[in-house]
PDB file of N, CA and C in Angstrom:
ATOM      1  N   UNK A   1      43.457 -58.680  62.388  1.00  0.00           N
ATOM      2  CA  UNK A   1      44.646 -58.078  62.957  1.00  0.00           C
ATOM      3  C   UNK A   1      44.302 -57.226  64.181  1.00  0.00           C
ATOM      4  N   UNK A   2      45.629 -57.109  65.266  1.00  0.00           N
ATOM      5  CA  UNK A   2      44.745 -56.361  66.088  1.00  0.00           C
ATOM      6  C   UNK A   2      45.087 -54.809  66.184  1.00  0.00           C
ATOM      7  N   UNK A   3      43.642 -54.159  66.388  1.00  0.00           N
ATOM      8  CA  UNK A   3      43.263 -52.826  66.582  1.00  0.00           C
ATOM      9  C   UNK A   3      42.226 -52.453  65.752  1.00  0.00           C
ATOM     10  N   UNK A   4      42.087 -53.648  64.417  1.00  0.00           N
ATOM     11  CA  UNK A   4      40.726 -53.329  63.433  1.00  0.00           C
ATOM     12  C   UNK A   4      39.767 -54.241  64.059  1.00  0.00           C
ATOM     13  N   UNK A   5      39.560 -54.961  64.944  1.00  0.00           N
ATOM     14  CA  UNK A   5      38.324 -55.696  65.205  1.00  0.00           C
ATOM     15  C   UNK A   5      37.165 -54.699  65.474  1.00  0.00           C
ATOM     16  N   UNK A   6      36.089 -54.962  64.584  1.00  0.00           N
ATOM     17  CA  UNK A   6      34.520 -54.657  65.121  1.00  0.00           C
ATOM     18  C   UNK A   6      34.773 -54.081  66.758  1.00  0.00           C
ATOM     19  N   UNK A   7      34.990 -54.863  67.370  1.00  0.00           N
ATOM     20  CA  UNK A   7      34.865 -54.243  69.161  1.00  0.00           C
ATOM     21  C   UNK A   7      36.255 -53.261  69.832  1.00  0.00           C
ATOM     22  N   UNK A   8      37.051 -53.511  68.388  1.00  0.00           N
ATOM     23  CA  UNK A   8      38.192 -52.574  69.122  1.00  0.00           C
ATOM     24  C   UNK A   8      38.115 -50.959  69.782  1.00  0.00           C
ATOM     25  N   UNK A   9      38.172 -50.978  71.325  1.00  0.00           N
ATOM     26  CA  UNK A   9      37.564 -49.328  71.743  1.00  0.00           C
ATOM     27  C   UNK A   9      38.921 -48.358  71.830  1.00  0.00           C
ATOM     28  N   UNK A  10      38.454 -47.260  71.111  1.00  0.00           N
ATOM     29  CA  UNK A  10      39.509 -46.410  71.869  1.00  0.00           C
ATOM     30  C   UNK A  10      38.783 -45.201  72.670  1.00  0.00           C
ATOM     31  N   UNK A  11      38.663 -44.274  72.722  1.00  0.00           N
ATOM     32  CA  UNK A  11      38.051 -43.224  73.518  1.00  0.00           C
ATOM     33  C   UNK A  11      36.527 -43.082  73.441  1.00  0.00           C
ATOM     34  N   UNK A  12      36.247 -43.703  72.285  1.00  0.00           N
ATOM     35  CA  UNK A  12      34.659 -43.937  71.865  1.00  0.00           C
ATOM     36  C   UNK A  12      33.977 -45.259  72.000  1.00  0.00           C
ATOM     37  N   UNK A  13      32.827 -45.611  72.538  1.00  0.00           N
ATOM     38  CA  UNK A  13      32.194 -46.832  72.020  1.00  0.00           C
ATOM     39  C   UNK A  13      32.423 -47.340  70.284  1.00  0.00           C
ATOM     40  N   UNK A  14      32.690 -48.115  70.039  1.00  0.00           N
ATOM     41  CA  UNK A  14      32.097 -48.366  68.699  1.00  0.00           C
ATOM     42  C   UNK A  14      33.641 -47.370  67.492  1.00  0.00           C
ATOM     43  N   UNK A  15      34.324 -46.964  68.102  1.00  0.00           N
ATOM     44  CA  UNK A  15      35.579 -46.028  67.030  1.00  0.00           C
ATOM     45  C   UNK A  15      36.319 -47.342  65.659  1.00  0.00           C
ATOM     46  N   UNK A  16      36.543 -48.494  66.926  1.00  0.00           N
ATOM     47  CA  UNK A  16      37.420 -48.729  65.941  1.00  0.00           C
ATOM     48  C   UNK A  16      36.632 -49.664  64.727  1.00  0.00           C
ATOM     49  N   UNK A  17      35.379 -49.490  64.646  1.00  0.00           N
ATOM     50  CA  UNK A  17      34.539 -50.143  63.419  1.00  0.00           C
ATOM     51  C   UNK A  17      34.886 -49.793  62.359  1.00  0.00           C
ATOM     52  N   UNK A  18      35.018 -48.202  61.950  1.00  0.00           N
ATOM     53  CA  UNK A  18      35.557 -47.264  60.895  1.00  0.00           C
ATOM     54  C   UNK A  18      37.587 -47.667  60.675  1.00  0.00           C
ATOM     55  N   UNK A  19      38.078 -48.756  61.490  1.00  0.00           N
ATOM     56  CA  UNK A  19      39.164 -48.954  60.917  1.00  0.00           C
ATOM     57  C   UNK A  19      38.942 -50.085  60.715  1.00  0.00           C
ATOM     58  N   UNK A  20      38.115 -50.915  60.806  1.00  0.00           N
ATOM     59  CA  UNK A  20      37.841 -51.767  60.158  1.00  0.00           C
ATOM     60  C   UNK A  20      36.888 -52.096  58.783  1.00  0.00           C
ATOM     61  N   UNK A  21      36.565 -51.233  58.655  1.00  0.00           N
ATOM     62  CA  UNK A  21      35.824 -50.408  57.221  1.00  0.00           C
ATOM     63  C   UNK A  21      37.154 -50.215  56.391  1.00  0.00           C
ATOM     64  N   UNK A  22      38.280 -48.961  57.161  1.00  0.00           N
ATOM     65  CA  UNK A  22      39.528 -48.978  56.154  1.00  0.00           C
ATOM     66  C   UNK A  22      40.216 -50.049  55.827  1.00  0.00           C
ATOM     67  N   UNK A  23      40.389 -50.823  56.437  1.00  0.00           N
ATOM     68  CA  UNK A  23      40.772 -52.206  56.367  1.00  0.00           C
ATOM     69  C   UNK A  23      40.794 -52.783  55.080  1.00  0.00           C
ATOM     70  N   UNK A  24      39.090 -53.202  55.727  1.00  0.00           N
ATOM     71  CA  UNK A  24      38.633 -54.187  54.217  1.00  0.00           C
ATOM     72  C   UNK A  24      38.812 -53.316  52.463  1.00  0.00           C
ATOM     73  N   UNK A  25      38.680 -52.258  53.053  1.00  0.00           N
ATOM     74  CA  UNK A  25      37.868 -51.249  51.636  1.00  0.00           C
ATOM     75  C   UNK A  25      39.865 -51.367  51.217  1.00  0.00           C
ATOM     76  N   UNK A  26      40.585 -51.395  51.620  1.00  0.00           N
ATOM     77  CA  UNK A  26      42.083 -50.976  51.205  1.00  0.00           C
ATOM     78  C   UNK A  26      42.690 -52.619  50.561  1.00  0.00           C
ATOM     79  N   UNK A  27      42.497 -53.781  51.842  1.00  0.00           N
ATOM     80  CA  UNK A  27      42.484 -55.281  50.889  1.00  0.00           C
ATOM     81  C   UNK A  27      41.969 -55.319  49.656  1.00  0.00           C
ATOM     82  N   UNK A  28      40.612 -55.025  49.838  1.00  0.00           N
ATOM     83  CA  UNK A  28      39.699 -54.910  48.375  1.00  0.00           C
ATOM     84  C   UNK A  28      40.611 -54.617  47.342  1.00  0.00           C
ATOM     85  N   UNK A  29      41.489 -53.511  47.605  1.00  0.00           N
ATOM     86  CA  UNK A  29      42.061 -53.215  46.335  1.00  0.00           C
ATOM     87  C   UNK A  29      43.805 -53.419  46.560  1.00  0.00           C
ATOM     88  N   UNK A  30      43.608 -54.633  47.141  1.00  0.00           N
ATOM     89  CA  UNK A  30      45.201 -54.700  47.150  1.00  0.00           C
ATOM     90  C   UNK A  30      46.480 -54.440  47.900  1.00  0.00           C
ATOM     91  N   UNK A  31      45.584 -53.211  48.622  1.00  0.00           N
ATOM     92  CA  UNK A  31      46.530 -52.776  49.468  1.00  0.00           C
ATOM     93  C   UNK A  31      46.837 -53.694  51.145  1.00  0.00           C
ATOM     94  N   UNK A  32      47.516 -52.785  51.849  1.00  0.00           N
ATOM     95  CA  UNK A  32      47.897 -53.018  53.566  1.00  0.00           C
ATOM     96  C   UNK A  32      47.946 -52.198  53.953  1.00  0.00           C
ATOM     97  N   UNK A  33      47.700 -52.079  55.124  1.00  0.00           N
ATOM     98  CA  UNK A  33      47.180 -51.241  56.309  1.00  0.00           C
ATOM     99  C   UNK A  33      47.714 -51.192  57.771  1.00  0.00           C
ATOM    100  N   UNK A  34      49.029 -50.497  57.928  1.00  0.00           N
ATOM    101  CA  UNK A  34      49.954 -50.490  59.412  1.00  0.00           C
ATOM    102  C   UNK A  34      49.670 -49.920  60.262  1.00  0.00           C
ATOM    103  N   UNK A  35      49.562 -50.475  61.766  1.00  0.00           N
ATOM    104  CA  UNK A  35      48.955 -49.650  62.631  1.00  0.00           C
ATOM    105  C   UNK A  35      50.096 -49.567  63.718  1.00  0.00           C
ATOM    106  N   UNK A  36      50.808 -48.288  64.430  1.00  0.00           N
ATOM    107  CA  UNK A  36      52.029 -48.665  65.217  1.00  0.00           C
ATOM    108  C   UNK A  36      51.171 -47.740  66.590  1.00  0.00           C
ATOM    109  N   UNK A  37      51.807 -48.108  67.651  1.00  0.00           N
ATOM    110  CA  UNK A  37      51.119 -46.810  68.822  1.00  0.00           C
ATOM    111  C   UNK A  37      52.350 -46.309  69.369  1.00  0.00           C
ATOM    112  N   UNK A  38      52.591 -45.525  69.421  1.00  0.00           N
ATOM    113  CA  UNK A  38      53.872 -44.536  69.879  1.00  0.00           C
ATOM    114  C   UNK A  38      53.976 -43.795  71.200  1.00  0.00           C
ATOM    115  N   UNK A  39      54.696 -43.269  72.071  1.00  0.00           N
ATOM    116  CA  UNK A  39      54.487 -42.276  72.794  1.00  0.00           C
ATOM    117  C   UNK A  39      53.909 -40.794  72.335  1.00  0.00           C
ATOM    118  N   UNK A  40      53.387 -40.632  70.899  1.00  0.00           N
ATOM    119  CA  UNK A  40      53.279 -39.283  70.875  1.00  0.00           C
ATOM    120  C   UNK A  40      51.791 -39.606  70.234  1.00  0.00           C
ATOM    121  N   UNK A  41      51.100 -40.950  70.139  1.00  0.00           N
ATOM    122  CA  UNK A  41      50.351 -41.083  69.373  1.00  0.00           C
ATOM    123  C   UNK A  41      50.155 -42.188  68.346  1.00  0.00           C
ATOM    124  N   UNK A  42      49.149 -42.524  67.728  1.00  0.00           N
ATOM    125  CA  UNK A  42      48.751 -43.706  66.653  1.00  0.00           C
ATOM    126  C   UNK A  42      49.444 -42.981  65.513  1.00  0.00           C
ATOM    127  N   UNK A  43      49.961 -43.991  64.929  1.00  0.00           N
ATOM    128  CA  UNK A  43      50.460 -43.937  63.206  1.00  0.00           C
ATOM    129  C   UNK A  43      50.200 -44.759  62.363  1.00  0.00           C
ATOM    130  N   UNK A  44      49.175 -45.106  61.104  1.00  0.00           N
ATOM    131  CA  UNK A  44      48.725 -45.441  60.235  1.00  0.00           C
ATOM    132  C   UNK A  44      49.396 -45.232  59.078  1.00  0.00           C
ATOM    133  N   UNK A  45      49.731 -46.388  58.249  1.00  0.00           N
ATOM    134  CA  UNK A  45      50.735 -46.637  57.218  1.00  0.00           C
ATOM    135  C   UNK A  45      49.387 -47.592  56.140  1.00  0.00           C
ATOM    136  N   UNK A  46      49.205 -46.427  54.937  1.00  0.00           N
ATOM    137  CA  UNK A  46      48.307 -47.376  54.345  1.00  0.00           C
ATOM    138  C   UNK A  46      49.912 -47.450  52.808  1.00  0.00           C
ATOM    139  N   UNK A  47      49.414 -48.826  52.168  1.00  0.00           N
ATOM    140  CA  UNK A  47      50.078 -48.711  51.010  1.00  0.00           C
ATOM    141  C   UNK A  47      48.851 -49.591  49.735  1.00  0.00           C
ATOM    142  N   UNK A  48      49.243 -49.112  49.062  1.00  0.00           N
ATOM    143  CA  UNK A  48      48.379 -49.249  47.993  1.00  0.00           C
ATOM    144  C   UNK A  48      48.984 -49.388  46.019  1.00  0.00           C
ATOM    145  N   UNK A  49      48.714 -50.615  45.788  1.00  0.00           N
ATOM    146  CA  UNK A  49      49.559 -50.290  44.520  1.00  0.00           C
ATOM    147  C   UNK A  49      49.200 -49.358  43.697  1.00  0.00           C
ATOM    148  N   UNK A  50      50.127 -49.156  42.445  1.00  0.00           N
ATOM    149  CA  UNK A  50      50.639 -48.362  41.653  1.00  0.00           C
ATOM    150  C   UNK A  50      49.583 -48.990  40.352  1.00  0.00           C
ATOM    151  N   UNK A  51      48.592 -48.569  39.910  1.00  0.00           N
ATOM    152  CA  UNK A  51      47.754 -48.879  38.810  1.00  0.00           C
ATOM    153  C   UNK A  51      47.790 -48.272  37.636  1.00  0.00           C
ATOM    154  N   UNK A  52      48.163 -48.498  36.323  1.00  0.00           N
ATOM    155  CA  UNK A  52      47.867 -47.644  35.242  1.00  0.00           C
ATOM    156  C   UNK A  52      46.095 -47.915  34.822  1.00  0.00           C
ATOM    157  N   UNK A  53      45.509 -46.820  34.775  1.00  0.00           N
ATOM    158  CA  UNK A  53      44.646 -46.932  34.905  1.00  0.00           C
ATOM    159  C   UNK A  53      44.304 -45.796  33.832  1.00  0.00           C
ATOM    160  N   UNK A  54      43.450 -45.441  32.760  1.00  0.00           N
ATOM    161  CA  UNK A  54      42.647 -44.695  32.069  1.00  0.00           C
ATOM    162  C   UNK A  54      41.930 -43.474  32.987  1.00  0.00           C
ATOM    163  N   UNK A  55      42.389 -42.241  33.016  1.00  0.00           N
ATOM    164  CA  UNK A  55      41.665 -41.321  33.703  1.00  0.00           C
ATOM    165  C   UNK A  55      40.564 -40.287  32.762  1.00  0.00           C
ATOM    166  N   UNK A  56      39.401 -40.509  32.956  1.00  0.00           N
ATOM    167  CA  UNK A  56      37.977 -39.692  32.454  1.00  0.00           C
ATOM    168  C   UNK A  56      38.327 -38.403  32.329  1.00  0.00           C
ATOM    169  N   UNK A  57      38.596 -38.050  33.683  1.00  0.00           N
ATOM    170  CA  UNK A  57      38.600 -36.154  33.943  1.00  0.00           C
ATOM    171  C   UNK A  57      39.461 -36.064  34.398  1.00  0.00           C
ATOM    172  N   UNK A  58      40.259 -35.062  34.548  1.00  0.00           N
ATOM    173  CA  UNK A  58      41.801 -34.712  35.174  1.00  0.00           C
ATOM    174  C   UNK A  58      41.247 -34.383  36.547  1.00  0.00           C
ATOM    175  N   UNK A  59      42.115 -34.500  37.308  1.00  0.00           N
ATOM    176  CA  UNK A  59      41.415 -34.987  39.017  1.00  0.00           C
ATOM    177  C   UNK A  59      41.896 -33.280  39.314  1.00  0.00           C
ATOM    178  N   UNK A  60      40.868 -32.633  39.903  1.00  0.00           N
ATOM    179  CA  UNK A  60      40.848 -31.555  40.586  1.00  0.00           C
ATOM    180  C   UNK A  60      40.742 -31.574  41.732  1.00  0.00           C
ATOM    181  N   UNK A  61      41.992 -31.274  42.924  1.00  0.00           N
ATOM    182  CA  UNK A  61      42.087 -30.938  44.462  1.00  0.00           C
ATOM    183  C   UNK A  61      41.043 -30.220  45.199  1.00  0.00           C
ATOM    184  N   UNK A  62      40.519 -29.157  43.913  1.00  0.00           N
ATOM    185  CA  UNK A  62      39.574 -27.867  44.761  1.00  0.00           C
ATOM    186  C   UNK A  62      38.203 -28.319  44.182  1.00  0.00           C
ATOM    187  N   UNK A  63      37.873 -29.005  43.895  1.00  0.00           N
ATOM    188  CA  UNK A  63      36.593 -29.662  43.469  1.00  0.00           C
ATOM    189  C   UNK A  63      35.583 -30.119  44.383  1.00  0.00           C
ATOM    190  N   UNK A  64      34.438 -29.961  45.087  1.00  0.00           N
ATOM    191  CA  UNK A  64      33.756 -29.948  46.100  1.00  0.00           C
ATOM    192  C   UNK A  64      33.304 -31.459  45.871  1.00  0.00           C
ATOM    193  N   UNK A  65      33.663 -32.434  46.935  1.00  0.00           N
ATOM    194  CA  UNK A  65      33.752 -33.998  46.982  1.00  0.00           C
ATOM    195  C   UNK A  65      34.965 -34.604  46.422  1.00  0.00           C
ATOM    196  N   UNK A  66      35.796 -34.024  46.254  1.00  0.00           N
ATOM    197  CA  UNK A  66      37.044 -34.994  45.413  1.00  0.00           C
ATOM    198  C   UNK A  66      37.827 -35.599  46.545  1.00  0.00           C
ATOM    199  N   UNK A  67      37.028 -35.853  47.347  1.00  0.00           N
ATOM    200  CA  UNK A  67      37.817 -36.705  48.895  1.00  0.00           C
ATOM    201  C   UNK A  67      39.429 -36.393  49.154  1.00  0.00           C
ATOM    202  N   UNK A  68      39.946 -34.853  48.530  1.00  0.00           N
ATOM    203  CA  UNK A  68      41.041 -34.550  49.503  1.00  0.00           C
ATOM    204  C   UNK A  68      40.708 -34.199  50.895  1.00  0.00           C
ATOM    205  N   UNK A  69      41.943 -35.195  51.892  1.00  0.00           N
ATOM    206  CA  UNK A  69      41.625 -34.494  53.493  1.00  0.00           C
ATOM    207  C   UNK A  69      42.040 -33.155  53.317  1.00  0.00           C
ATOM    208  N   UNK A  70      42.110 -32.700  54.640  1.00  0.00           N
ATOM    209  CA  UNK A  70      42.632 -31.568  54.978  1.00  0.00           C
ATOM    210  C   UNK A  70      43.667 -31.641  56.021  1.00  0.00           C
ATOM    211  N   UNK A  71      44.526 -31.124  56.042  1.00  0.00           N
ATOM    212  CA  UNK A  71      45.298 -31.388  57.184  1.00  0.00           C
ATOM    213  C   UNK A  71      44.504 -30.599  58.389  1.00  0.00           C
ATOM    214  N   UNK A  72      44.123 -30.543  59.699  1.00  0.00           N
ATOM    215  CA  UNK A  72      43.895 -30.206  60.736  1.00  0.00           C
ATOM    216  C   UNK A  72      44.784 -29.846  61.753  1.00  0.00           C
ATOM    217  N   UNK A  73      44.796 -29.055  62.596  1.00  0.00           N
ATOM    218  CA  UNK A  73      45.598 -28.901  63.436  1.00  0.00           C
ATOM    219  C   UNK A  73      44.615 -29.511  64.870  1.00  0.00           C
ATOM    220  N   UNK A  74      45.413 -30.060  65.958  1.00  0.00           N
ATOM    221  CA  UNK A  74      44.649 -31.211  67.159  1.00  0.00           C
ATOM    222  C   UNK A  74      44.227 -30.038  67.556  1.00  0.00           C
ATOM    223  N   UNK A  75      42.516 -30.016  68.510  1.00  0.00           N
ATOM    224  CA  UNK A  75      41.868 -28.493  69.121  1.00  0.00           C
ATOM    225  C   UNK A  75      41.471 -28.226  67.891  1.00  0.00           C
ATOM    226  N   UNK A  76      41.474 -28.052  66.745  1.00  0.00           N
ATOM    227  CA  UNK A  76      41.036 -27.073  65.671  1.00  0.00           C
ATOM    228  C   UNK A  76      40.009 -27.447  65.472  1.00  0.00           C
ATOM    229  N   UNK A  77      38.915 -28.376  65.541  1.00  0.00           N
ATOM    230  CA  UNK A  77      37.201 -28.756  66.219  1.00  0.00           C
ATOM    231  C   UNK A  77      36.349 -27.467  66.322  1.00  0.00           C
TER     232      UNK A  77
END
C-alpha cells in the first residue's frame, strides 16, 4: 500500500521502514492500518479486532514497559 513501502521517505532517510514494521506486525494479528495526509498533518487509523482472550495479570498503565504511549505535545523533544 502506499506510504508503507521499505523506501517510503518522509523528512528522514529510511522513516517510513518503521510503518512498515506497523503494518505487517498489525496484519499479523488481523488488523488494518489507515493512512490519510491532511492539511494539518498525517492521520493513522489502526483497527484491530476484539479478542476474548484469558488475561494472566491485570494490565497496569503505570507499570515500567507496559507499552502505554504518552501523549506529547509537537516541540516537547
Amino acid at each position: 500500500p502506499e506510504g508503507y513501502g521499505h523506501n517510503h521517505s518522509v523528512d528522514k532517510p529510511d522513516a517510513g521502514m518503521g510503518l512498515y514494521g506497523c503494518l505487517q506486525i498489525i496484519q499479523q494479528h488481523g488488523g488494518r492500518m489507515g493512512i490519510s495526509y491532511g492539511e494539518h498533518g498525517t492521520c493513522f487509523e489502526i483497527r484491530l479486532p476484539i479478542v476474548d482472550a484469558p488475561v494472566s495479570e491485570p494490565f497496569d498503565p503505570d507499570a515500567k514497559g507496559s507499552g502505554v504511549l504518552e501523549k506529547v505535545s509537537p516541540g516537547a523533544r
